[in-house]
Protein backbone atom coordinates (compact mmCIF):
# COMPACT_ATOMS: atom_id res chain seq x y z
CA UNK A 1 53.75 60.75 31.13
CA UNK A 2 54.62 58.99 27.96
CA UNK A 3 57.94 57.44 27.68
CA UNK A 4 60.40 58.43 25.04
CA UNK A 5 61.01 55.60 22.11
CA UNK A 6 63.91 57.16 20.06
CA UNK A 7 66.17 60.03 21.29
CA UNK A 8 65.71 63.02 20.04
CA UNK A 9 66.22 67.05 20.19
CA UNK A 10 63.56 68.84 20.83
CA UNK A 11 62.76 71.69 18.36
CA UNK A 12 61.17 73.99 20.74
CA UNK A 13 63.49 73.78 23.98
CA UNK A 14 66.25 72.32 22.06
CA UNK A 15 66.59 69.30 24.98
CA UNK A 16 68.24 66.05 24.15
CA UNK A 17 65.27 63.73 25.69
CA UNK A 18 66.67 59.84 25.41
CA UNK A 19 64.82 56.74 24.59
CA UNK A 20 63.94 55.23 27.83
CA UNK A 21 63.34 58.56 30.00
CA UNK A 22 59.87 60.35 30.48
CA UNK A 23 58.49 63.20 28.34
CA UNK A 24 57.05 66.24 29.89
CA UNK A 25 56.55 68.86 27.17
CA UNK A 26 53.66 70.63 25.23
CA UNK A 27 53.70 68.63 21.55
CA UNK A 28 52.88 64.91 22.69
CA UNK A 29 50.57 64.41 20.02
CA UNK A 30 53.55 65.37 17.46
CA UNK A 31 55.80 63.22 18.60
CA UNK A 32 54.00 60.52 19.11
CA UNK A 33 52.59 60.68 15.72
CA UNK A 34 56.55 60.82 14.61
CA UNK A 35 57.61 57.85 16.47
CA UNK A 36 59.39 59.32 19.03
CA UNK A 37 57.23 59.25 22.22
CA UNK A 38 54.58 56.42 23.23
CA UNK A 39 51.23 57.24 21.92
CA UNK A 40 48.95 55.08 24.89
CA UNK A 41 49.47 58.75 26.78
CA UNK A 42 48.35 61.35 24.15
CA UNK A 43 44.98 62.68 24.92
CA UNK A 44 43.02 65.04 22.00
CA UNK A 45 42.51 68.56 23.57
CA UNK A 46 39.71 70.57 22.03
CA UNK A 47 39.03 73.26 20.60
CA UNK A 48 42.37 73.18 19.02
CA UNK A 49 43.98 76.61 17.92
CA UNK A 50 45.06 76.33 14.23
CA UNK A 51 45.77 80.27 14.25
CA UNK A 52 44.29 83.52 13.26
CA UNK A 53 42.04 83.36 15.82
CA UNK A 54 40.07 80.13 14.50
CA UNK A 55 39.98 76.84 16.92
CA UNK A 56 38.50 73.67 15.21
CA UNK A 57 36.05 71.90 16.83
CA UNK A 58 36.16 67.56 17.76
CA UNK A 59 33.68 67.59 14.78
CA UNK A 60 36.03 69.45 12.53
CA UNK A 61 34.46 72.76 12.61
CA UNK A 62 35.73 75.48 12.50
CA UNK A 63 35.11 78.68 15.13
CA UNK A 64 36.24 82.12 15.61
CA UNK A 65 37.25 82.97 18.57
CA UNK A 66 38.26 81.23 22.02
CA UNK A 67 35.21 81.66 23.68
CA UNK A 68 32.76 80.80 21.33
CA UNK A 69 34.63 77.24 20.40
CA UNK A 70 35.12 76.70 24.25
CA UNK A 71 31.22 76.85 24.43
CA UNK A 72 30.32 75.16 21.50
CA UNK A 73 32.91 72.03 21.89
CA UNK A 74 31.06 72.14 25.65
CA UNK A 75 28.28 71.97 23.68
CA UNK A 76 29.74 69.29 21.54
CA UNK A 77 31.01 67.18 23.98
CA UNK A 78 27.51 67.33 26.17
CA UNK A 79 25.81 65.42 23.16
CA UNK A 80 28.70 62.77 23.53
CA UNK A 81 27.47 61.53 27.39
């Protein structure tokens, strides 16, 4: 878990996390990108939803639909090994 860098309130849960203690939330990525969390943790999930039903893709793609980005980002990461 990635340690936290700056206190801060979370947004979301509305938790006072201090700098020094360990984050356990759902928006690593945001935070770390803000400063307030240590980034060596964050790992990219894909597909990523970006609403309205549309996920984009490692590639930057964009898919409709849950299923069909699951599959193709499968697809996607397959050519990566």
């Amino acid at each position: 878990m990635p340690t936290v860098l700056k206190t801060f309130r979370c947004k979301v849960t509305k938790h006072l996390f201090e700098a020094g203690e360990e984050y356990e939330g759902k928006r690593e990525a945001e935070l770390a990108a803000l400063g307030y969390i240590g980034a060596e943790a964050v790992v990219e999930q894909w597909p990523k939803h970006v609403g309205g039903g549309k996920y984009e893709l490692s590639n930057g793609e964009v898919v409709k639909g849950k299923a069909a980005a699951e599959e193709a980002q499968a697809d996607l990461d397959s050519l990566d090994d």
